[in-house]
Protein backbone atom coordinates (compact mmCIF):
# COMPACT_ATOMS: atom_id res chain seq x y z
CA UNK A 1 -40.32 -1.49 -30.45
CA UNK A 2 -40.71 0.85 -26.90
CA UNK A 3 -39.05 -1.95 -25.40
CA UNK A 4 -36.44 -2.60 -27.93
CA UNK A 5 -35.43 1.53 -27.46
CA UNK A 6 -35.56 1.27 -23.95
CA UNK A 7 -32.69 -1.40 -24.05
CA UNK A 8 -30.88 0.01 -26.71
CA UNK A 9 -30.73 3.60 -24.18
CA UNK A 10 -29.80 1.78 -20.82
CA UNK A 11 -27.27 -0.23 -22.60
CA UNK A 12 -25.62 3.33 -24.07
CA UNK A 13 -25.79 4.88 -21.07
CA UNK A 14 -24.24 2.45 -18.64
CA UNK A 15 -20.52 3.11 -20.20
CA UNK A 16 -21.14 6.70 -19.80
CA UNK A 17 -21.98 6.07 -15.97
CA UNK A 18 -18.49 3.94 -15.60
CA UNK A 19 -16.87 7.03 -17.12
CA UNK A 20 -18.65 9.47 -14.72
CA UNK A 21 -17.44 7.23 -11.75
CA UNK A 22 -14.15 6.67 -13.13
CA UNK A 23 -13.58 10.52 -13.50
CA UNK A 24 -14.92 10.88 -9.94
CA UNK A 25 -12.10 9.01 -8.42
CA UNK A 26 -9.18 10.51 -10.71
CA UNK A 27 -10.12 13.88 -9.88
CA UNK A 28 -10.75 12.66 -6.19
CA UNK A 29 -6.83 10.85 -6.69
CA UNK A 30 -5.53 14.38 -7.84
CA UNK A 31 -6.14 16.14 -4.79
CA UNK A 32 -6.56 13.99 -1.91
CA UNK A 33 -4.79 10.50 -2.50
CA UNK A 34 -1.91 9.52 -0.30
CA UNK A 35 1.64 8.73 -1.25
CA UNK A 36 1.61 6.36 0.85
CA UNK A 37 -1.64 4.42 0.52
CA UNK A 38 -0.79 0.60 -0.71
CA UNK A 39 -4.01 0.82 -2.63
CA UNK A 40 -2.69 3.81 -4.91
CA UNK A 41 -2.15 3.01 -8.43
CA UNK A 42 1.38 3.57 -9.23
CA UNK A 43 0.69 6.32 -12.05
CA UNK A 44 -1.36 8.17 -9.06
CA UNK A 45 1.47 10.93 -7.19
CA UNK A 46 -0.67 11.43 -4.33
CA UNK A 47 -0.21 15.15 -2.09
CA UNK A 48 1.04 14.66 1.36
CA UNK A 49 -1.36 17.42 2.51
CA UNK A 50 -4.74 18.10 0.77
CA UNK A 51 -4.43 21.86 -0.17
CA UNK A 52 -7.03 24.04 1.59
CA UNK A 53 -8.51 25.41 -1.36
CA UNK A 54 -9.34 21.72 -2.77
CA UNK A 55 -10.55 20.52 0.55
CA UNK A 56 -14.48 21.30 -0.98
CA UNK A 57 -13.54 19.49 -4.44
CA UNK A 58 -11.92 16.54 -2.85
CA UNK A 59 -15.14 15.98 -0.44
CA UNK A 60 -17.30 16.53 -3.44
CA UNK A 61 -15.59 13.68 -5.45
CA UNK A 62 -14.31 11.47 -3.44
CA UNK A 63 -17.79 11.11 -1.91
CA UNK A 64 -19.20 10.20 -5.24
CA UNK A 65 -16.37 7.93 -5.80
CA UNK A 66 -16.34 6.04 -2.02
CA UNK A 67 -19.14 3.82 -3.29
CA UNK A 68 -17.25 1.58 -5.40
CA UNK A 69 -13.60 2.37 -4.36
CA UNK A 70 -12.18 1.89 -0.82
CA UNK A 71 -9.26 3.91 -1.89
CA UNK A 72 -11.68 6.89 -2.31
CA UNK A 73 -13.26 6.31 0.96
CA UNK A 74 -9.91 6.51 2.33
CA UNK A 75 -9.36 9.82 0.70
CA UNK A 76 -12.50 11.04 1.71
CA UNK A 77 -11.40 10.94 5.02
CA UNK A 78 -8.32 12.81 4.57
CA UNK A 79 -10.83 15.45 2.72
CA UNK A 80 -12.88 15.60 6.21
CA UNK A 81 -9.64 15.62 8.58
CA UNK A 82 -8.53 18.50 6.55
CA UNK A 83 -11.45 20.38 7.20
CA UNK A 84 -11.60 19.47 10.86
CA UNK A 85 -14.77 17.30 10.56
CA UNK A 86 -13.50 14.59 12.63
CA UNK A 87 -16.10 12.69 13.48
CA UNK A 88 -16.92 11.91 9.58
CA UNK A 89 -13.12 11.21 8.96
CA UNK A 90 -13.62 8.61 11.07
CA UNK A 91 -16.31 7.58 10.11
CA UNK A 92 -15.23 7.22 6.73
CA UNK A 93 -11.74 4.99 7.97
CA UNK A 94 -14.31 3.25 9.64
CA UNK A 95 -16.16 2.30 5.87
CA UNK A 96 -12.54 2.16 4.46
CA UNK A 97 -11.10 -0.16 6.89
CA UNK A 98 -13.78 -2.61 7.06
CA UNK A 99 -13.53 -2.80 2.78
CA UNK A 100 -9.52 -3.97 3.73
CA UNK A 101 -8.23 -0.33 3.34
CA UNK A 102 -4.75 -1.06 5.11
CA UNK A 103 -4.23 3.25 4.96
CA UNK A 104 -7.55 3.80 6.59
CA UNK A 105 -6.45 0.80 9.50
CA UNK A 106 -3.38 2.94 9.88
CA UNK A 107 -5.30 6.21 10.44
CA UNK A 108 -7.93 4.87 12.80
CA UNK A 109 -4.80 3.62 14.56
CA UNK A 110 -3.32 6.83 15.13
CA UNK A 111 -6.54 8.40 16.38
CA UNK A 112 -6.61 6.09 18.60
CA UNK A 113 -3.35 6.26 19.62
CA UNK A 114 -3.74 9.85 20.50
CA UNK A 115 -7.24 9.97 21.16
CA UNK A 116 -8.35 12.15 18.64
CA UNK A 117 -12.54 12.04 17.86
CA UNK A 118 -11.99 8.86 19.36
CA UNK A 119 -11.73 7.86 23.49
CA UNK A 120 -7.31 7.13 23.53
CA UNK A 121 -7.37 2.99 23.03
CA UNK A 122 -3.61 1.97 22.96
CA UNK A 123 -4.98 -1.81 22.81
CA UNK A 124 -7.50 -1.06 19.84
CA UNK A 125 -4.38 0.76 17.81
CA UNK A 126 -2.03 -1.65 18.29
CA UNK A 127 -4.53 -4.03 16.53
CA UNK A 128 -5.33 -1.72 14.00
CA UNK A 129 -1.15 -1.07 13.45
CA UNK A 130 -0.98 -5.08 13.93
CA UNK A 131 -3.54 -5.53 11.19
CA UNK A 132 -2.21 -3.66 8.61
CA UNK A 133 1.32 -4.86 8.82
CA UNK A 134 0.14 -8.19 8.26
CA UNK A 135 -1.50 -6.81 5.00
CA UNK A 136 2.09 -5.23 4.05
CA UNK A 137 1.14 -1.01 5.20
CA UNK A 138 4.74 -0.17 5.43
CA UNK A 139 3.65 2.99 8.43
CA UNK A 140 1.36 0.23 9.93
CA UNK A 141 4.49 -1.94 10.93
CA UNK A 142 6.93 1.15 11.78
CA UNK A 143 3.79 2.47 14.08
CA UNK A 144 3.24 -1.07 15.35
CA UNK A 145 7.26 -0.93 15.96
CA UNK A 146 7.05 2.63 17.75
CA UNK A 147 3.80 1.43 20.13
CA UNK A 148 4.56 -0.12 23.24
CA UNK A 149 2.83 -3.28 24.29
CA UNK A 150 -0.48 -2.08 24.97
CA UNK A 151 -0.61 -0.38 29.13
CA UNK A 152 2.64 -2.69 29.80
CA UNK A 153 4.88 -0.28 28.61
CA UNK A 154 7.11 -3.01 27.40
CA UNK A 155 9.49 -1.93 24.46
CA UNK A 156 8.38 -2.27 20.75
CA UNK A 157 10.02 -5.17 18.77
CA UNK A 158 12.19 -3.94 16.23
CA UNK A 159 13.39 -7.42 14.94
CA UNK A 160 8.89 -8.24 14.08
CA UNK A 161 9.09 -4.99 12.29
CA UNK A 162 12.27 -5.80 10.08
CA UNK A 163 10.46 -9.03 9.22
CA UNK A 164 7.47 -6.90 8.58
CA UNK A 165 8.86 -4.62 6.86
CA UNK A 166 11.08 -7.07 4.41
CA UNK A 167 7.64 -8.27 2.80
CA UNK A 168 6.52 -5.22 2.34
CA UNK A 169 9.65 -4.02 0.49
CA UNK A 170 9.30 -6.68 -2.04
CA UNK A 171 6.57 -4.14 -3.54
CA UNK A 172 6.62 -0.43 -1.63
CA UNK A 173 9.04 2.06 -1.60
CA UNK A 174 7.74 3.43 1.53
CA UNK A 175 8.56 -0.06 3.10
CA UNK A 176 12.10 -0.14 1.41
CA UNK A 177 12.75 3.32 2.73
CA UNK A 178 11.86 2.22 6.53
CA UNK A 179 13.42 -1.11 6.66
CA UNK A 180 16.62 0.70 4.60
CA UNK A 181 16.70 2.64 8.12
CA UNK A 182 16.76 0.14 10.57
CA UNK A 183 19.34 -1.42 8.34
CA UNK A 184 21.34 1.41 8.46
CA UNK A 185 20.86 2.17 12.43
CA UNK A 186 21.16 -1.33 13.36
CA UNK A 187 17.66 -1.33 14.42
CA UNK A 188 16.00 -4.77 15.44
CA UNK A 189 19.54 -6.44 14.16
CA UNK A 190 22.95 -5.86 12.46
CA UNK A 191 23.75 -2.81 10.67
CA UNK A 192 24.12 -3.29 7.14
CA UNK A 193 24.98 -0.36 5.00
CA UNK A 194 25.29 -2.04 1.88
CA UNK A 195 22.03 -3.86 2.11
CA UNK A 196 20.42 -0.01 3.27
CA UNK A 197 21.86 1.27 0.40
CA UNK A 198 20.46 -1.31 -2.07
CA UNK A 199 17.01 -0.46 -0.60
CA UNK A 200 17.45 3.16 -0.49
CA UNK A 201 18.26 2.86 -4.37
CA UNK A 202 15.40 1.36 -4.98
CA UNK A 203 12.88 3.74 -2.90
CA UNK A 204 14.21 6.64 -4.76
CA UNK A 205 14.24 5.13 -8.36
CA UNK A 206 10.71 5.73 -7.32
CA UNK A 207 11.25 8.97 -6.44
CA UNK A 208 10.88 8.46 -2.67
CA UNK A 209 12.05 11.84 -1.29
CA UNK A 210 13.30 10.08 1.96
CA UNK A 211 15.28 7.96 -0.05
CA UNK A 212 16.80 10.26 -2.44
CA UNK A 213 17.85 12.47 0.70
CA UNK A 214 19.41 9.27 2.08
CA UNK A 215 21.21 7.78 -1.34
CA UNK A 216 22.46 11.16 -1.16
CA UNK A 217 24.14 11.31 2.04
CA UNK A 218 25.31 7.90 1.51
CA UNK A 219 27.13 9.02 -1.40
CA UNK A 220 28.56 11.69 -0.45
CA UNK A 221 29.73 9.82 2.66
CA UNK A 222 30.57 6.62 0.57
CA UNK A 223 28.51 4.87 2.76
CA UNK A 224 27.70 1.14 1.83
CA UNK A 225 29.14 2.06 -1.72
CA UNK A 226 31.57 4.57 -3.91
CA UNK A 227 31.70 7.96 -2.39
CA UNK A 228 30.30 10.15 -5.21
CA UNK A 229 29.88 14.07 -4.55
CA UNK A 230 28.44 14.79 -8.00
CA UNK A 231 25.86 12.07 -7.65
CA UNK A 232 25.52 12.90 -4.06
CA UNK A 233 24.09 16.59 -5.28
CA UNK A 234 22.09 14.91 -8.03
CA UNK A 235 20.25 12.99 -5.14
CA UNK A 236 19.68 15.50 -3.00
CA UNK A 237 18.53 18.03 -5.98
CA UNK A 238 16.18 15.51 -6.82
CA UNK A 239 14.57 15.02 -3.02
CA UNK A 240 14.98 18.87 -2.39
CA UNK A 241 12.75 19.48 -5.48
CA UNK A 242 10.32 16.92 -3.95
CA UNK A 243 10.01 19.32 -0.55
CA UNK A 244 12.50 17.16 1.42
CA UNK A 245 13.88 19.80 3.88
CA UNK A 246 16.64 17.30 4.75
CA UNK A 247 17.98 17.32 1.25
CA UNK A 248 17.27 21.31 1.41
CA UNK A 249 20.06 21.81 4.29
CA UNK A 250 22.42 19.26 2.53
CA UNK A 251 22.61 21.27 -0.85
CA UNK A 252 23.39 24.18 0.96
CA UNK A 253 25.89 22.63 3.25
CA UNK A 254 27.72 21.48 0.04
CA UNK A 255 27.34 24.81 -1.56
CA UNK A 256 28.50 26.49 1.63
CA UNK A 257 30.97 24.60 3.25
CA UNK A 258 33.03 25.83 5.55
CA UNK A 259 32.08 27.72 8.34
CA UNK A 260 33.72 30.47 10.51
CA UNK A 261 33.58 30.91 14.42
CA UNK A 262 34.41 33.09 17.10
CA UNK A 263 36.36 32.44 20.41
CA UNK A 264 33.18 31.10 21.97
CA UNK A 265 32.58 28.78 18.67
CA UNK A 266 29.60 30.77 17.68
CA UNK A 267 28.83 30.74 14.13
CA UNK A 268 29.63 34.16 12.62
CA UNK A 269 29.44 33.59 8.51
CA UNK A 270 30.04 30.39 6.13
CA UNK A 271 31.84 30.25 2.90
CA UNK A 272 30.32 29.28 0.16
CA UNK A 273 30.81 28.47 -3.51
């Protein structure tokens, strides 16, 4: 009978467990997940910066969350780079990236890179960079594409990271945003406007702030498509209210348009609507 109530207690109890860990990683997800992490759920926002004043919460439970998700190991490490503990934000990639965390790759990368908490390695961040574009990080291939050959000093190639970058757009808006770039620079091959716009439209049906700023300079310019003011506005309204300080400077370049100089060409006022 002792036995039998035993069993009947661990087996209530072990759903209630799963629940505490679940709730550990979606309060860990509300205030220290990245936009940008491949791992992210879609329903998860993310915060581009953790906010100082949830720097203690997000170490607290992402911690008790890193044990059984990558993507909170990752976060945990954004939780210690915020509070300037590097050396267990890197440790913490280090967990991260070893589980196949693509985000936490891209991080060690960068420290790397710039040899922060870590002796400056351009060879071991390329591979970290070259690593996670093969697993589809969309900042992994434009880092890889921004990073010299390793001491050479030989240019990046732009025409690996289009290539790169069109797998990963199948999926990630962050990857349709980049590769929408190149596309529209001419970077790594022909400029394509159309096909930039096409991508850009489908970064910020995701509400992609880079690619809402973008769709709307493209239609106000009629770039790649109809010229559109009203939409154009709509666009950058939407990115603005997303923090894009692109988008910011558009709106009020549409609201003020015209501007009036001196003799020297000096701005003296602007007109505006």
């Amino acid at each position: 009978m002792r036995t039998c109530l035993l069993a009947i207690l661990v087996a209530l109890a072990a759903p209630a467990a799963a629940h505490a860990q679940s709730a550990d990683l979606v309060l860990c997800d509300r205030v220290a997940a990245d936009p940008s992490d491949p791992d992210k759920p879609a329903d998860v926002k993310g915060v581009p910066e953790i906010a100082a004043s949830d720097v203690a919460t997000a170490i607290k439970f992402c911690k008790q969350a890193a044990s059984s998700s990558r993507r909170a190991m990752f976060a945990l490490g954004r939780a210690y780079a915020a509070n300037r503990q590097t050396v267990e934000a890197i440790a913490a990639w280090r967990k991260a990236a070893d589980k196949g965390s693509s985000a936490a790759m891209v991080e060690l990368g960068v420290a790397y890179g710039n040899g922060s908490g870590v002796a400056r390695d351009e060879a071991q961040a390329r591979k970290l960079f070259e690593k996670a574009a093969q697993a589809g990080n969309p900042r992994g291939v434009s880092n890889l594409a921004a990073l010299g050959n390793a001491g050479g000093g030989a240019p990046a190639d732009p025409a690996q990271a289009r290539t790169l970058l069109g797998k990963a757009a199948e999926t990630n808006a962050e990857a349709q945003y980049q590769l929408g770039l190149m596309l529209a620079n001419g970077d790594g091959g022909e400029k394509d406007d159309v096909a930039a716009r096409a991508l850009f439209e489908k970064a910020a049906a995701q509400n992609h702030p880079g690619a809402l700023e973008r769709m709307g300079a493209f239609a106000q310019e009629g770039r790649g498509g109809p010229k559109d003011k009203d939409s154009a506005k709509a666009y950058y309204e939407r990115a603005a209210a997303l923090g894009d300080e692109d988008a910011k400077k558009a709106l009020e370049r549409l609201r003020c348009p015209y501007a009036i100089k001196d003799k020297q060409g000096k701005l003296v006022t602007t007109l505006c609507f």
